[in-house]
Protein backbone atom coordinates (compact mmCIF):
# COMPACT_ATOMS: atom_id res chain seq x y z
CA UNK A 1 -120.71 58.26 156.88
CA UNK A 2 -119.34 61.91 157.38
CA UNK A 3 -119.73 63.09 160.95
CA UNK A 4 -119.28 66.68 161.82
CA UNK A 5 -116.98 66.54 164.52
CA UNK A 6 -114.09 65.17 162.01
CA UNK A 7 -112.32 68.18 160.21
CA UNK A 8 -114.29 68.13 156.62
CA UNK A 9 -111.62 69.09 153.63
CA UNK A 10 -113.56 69.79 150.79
CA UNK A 11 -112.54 69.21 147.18
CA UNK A 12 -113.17 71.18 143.89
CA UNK A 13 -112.50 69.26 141.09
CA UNK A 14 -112.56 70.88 137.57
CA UNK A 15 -113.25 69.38 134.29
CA UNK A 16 -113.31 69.77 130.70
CA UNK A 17 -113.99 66.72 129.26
CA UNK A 18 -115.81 62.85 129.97
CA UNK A 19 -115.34 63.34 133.63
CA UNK A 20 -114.29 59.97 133.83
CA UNK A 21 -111.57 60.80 136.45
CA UNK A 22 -113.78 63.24 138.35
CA UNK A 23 -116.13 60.02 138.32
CA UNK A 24 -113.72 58.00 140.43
CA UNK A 25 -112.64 60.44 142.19
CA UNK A 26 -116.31 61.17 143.33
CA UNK A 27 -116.63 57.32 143.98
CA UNK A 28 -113.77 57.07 146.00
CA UNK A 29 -114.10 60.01 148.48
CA UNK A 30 -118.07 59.26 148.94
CA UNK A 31 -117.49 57.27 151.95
CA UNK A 32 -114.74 59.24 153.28
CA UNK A 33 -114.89 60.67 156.11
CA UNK A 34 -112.80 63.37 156.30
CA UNK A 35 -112.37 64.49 152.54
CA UNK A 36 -115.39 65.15 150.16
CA UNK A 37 -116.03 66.28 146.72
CA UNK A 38 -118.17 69.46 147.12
CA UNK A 39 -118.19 71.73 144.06
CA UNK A 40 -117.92 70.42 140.11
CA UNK A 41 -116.11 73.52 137.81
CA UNK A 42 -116.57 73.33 133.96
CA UNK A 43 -115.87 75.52 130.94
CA UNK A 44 -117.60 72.89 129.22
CA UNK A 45 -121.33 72.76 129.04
CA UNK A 46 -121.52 69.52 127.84
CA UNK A 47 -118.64 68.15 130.27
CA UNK A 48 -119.46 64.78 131.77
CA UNK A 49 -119.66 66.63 135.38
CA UNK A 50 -122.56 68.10 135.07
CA UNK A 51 -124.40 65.38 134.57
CA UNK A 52 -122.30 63.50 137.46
CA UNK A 53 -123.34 66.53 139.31
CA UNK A 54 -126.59 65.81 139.41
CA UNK A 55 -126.44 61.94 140.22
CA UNK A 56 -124.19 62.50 143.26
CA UNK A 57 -126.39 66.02 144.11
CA UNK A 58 -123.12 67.65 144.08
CA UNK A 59 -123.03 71.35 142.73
CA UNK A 60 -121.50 72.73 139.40
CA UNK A 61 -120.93 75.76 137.58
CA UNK A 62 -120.34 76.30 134.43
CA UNK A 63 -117.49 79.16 134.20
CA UNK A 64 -115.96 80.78 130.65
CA UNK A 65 -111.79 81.05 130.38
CA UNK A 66 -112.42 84.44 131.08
CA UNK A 67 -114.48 83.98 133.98
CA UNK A 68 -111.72 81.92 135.51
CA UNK A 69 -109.47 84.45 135.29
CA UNK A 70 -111.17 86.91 137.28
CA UNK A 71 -110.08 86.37 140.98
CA UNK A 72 -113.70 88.91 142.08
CA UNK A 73 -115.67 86.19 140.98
CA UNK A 74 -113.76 82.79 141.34
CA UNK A 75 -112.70 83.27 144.75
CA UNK A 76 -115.74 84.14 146.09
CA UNK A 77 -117.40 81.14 144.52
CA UNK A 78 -114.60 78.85 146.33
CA UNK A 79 -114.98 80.51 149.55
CA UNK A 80 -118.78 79.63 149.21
CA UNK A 81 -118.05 76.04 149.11
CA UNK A 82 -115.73 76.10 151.82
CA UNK A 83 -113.12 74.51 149.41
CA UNK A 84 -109.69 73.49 150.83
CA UNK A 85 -108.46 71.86 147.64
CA UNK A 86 -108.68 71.97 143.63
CA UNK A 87 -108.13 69.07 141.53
CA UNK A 88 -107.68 69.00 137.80
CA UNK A 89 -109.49 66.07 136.18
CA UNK A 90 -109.05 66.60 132.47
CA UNK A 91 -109.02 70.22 132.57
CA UNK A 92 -108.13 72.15 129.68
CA UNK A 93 -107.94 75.89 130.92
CA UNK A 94 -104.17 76.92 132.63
CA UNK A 95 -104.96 77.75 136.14
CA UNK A 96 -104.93 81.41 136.78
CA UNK A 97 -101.89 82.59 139.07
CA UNK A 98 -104.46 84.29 141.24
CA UNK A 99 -105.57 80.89 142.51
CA UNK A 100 -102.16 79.12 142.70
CA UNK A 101 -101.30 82.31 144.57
CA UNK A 102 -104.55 81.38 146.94
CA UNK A 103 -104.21 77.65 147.00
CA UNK A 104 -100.46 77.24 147.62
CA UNK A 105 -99.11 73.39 147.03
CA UNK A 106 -103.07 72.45 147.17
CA UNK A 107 -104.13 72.05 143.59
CA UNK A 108 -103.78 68.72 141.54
CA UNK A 109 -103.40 67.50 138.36
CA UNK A 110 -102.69 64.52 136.38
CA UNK A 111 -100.89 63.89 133.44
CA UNK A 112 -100.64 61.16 130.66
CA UNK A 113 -97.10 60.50 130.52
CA UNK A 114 -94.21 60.21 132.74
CA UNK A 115 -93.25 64.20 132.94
CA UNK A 116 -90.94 65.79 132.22
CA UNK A 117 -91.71 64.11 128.82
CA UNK A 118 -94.66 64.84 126.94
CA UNK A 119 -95.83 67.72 129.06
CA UNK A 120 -96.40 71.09 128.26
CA UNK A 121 -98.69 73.73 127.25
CA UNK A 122 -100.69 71.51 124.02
CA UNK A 123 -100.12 68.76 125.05
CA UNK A 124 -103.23 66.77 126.62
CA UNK A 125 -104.97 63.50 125.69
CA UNK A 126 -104.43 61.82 122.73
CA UNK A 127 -101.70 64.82 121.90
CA UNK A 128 -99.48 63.10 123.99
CA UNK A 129 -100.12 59.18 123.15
CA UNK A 130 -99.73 60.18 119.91
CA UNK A 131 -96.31 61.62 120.94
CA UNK A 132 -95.53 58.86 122.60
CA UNK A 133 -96.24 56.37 119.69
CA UNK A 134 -94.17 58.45 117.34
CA UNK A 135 -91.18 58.54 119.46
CA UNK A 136 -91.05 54.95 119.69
CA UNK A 137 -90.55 54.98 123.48
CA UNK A 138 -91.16 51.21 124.96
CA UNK A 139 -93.22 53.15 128.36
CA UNK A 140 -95.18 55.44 129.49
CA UNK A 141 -97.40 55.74 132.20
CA UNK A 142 -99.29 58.67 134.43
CA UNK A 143 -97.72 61.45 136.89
CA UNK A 144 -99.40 63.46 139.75
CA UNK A 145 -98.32 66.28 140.37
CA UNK A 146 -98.65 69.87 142.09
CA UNK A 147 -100.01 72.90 139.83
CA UNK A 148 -97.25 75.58 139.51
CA UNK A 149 -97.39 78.95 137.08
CA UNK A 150 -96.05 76.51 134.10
CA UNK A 151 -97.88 73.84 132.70
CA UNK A 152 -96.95 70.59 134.06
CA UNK A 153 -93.68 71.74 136.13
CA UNK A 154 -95.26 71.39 139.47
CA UNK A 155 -93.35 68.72 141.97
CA UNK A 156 -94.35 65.22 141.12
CA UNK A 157 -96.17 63.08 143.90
CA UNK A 158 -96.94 59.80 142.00
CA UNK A 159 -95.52 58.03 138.55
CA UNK A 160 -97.38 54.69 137.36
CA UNK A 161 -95.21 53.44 133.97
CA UNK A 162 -96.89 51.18 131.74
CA UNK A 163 -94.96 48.83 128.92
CA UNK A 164 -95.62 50.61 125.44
CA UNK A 165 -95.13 47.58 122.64
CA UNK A 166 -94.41 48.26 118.96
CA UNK A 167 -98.05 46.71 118.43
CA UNK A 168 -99.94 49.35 120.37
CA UNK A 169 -101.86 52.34 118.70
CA UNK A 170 -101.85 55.79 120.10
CA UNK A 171 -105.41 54.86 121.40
CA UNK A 172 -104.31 51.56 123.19
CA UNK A 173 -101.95 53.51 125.13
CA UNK A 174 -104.81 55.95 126.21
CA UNK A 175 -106.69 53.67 127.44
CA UNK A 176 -103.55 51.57 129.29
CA UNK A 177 -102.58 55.00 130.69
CA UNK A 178 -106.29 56.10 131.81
CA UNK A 179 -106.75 52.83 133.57
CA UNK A 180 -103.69 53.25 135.88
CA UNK A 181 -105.07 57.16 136.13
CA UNK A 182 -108.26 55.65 137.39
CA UNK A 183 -106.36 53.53 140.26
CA UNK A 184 -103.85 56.11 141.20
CA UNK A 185 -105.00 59.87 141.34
CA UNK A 186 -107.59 59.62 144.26
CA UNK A 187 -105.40 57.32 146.73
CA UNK A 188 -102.51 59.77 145.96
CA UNK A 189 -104.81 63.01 146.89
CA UNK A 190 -105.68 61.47 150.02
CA UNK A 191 -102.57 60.48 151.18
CA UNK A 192 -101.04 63.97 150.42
CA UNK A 193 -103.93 65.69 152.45
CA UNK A 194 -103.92 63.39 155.31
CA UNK A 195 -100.40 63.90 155.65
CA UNK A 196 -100.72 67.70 154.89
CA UNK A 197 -103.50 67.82 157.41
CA UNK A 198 -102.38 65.73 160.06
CA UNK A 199 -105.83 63.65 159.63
C-alpha cells in the first residue's frame, strides 16, 4: 500500500528494448511504499514498456533522439510526473547532459559486463557477450552504476560476476548475465535512495 504521508520518490525508467528489466523493476517497487515507478520513456514504439504501461496503468511516452535532447520539452515532461529519479533499463539513446546536469548522481543504469571492460559507446547487448566470448575471459557478470557525460564511466554501485566456461555461447552468457540483472538492479536502486533519502 502507498500512503501519502510517507515521502513518495518517483521513478522514470527508460527503455529501448523487451522491457524485461523495466518489468522487474515495476514488480518490485509495486508494493513499495516509499518509491514508485511513475512514468515509462521510449524511443521505441514497439518497446516492451508500452505495453507494460498499460498493464500496470502506468504512463509512457514515446520520445525521438532528438526529442530527448531538447531540455524545453523533456524537463517539463519530468517535472509533470514529479520524477525524483531516472533509470536506464536497456536504453539505447546517451543521456543528454542537460538532464545529468538536472538529475545529479540520480540516474541509473546497468550494464552487461563487469566495467571497465566491455563498456563503451557500441557496446550493448549481445555486442558485449559476444566480446566477452571472443576474449576468452572465464567471467563476467553485471555492474550498476551512476550515469556520467561518458558512456558507462559513472561510479559503480553493484558488480554480480558470473563463471564464463569454454562451452558457453555468446547467447548463454546473455541470458546468465540478464538473470543476475533481474535479481540485482532494483534492490540496488532502493538501497541507494533510501540511503540518499534518509527513508
Amino acid at each position: 500500500m502507498k500512503s501519502e504521508n510517507i515521502k513518495q520518490i518517483h521513478l522514470a525508467v527508460f527503455a529501448s528494448g523487451g522491457g524485461s528489466n523495466a518489468r522487474v523493476l515495476t514488480t518490485f517497487f509495486e508494493n513499495r511504499a516509499n518509491i514508485t515507478v511513475s512514468l515509462f520513456l521510449t524511443n521505441n514504439p514497439q518497446s516492451g514498456v508500452v505495453t507494460l504501461g498499460k498493464e500496470y496503468n502506468i504512463p509512457v511516452r514515446v520520445l525521438s533522439g532528438k526529442t530527448l535532447e531538447e531540455s524545453s520539452v523533456i524537463a517539463p515532461l519530468l517535472k509533470e510526473f514529479c520524477i525524483d529519479y531516472l533509470v536506464l533499463a536497456g536504453f539505447l539513446k546517451k543521456i543528454p547532459d542537460h538532464l545529468i546536469k538536472t538529475y545529479p548522481d540520480k540516474i541509473f543504469n546497468i550494464h552487461p559486463s563487469l566495467l571497465p571492460k566491455y563498456g563503451g559507446k557500441g557496446m550493448y547487448g549481445h555486442f558485449v557477450h559476444e566480446a566477452v566470448k571472443n576474449s576468452g575471459d572465464d567471467r563476467s557478470g553485471c555492474t550498476v552504476h551512476l550515469v556520467n557525460e561518458e558512456y558507462d564511466k559513472g561510479r559503480i554501485l553493484h558488480q554480480t560476476e558470473i563463471p564464463v566456461t569454454a562451452d558457453m555461447s555468446a547467447e548463454d552468457i546473455a541470458t546468465a548475465v540478464l538473470k543476475e540483472e533481474h535479481l540485482c538492479f532494483a534492490p540496488v536502486i532502493e538501497s541507494y535512495i533510501r540511503n540518499r533519502e534518509g527513508l
